[in-house]
Structures are given as C-alpha cells and as structure tokens.
C-alpha atoms as a PDB file:
ATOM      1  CA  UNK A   1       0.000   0.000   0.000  1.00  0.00           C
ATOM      2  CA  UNK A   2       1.226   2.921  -0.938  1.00  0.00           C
ATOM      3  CA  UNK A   3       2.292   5.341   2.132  1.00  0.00           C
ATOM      4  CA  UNK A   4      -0.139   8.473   3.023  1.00  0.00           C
ATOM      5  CA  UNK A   5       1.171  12.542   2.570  1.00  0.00           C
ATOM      6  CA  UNK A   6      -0.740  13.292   5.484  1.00  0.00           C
ATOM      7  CA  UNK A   7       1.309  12.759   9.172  1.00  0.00           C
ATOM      8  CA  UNK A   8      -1.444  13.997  11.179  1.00  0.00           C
ATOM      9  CA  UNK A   9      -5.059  14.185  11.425  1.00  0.00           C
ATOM     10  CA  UNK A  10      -4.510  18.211  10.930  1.00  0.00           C
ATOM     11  CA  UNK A  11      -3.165  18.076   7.239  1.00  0.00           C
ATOM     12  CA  UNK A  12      -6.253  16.435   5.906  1.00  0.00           C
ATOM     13  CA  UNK A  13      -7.643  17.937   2.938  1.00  0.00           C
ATOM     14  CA  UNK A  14     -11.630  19.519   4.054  1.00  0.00           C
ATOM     15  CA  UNK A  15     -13.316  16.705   2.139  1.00  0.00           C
ATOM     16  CA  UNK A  16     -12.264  13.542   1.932  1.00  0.00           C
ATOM     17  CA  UNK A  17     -13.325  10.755  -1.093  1.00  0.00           C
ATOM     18  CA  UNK A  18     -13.850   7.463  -0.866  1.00  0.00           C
ATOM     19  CA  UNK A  19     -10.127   6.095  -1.194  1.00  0.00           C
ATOM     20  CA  UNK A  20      -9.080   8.945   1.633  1.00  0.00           C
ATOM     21  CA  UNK A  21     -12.260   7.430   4.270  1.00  0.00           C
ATOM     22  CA  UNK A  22     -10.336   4.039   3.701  1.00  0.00           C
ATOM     23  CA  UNK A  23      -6.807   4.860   4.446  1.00  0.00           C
ATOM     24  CA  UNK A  24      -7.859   7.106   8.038  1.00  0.00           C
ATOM     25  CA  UNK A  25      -9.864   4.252   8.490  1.00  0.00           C
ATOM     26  CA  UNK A  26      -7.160   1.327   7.512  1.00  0.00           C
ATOM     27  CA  UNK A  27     -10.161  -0.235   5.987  1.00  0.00           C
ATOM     28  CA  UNK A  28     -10.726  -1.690   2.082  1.00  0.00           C
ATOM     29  CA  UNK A  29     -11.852   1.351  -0.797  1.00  0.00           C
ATOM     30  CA  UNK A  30     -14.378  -1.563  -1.031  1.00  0.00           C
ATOM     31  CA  UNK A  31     -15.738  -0.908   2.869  1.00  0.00           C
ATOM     32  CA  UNK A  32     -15.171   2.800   2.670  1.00  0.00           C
ATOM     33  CA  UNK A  33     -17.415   2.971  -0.802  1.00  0.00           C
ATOM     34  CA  UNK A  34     -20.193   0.826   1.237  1.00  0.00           C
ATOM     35  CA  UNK A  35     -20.145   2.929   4.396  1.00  0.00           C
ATOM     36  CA  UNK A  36     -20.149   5.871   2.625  1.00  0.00           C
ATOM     37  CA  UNK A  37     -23.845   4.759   1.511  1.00  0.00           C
ATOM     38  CA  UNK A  38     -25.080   3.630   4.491  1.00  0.00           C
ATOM     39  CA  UNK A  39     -28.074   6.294   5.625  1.00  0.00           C
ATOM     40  CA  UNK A  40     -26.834   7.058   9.275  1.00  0.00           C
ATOM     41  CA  UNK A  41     -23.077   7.852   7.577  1.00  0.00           C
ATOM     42  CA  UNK A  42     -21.651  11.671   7.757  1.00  0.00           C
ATOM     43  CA  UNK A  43     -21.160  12.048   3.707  1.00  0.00           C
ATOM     44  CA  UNK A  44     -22.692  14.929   1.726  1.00  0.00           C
ATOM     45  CA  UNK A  45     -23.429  14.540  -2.130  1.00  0.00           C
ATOM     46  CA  UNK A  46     -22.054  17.015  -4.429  1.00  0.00           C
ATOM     47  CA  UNK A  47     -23.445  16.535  -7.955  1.00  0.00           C
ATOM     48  CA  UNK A  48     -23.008  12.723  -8.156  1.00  0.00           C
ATOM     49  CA  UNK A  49     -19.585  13.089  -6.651  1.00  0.00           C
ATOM     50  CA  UNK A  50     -19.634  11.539  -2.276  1.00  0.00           C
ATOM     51  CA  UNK A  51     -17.379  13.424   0.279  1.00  0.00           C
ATOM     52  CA  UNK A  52     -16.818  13.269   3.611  1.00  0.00           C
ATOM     53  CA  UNK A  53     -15.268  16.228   5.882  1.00  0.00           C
ATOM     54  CA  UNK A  54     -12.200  15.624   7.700  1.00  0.00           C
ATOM     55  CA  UNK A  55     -14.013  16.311  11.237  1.00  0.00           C
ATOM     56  CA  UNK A  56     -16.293  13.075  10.547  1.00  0.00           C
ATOM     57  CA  UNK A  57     -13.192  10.900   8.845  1.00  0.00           C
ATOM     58  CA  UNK A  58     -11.015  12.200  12.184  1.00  0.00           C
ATOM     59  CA  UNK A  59     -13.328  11.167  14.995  1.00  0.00           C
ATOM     60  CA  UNK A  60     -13.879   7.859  13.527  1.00  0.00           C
ATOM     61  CA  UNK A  61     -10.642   7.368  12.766  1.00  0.00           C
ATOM     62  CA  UNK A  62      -9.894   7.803  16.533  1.00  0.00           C
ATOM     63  CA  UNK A  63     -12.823   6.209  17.926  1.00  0.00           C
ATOM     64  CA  UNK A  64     -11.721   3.105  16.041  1.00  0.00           C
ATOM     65  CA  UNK A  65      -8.333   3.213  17.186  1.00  0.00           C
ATOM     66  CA  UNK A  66      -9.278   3.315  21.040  1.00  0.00           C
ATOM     67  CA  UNK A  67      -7.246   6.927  21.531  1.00  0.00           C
ATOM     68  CA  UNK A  68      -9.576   8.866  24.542  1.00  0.00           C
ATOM     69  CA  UNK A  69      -7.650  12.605  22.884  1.00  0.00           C
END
C-alpha cells in the first residue's frame, strides 16, 4: 500500500473521497465505498460526486483506534 502525505489528522484535505475514508480508516476502498452509503453515515453529495469532511473521517478514525484525545 502505498504510504499516506498526510502525518497527522490536521493536514487532511476539508473533504475527503472514498479512497481517503479508507486509508484514516485502515479499511478496504471496497468498505469505505459501502459505508459511505449507508443512511446514518456523515457524507454529503455534491453533484453525483460523495465526500466526507475531515471532522467526521477524524473522529472515527480515533474512535476506532481506542485513543480517549
């Protein structure tokens, strides 16, 4: 897997696609595309295009990894 420009949770770009959800989630693009459907998921729809901003991507990211900060 190719490794991520990003260091911290802080240099995320604002919205995040579908490949970005999987690697803050260390998940499959596969599982990101099909949580990024699900109805109770943080994603807004921009023309036919699926985003997700960083704030949502961030606290899952670190309510995943067990981290209390």
């Amino acid at each position: 897997m190719k490794e991520s420009v990003y260091k911290t949770y802080e240099e995320l770009p604002l919205f995040l696609n579908a490949k970005m959800v999987a690697q803050v989630l260390g998940i499959a693009p596969s599982s990101a595309y099909e949580l990024m459907h699900e109805s109770n998921f943080p994603v807004l729809k921009v023309g036919s295009r699926m985003v997700v901003p960083n704030t949502c991507a961030t606290i899952l990211a670190l309510r995943n990894s067990g981290s209390s900060s």
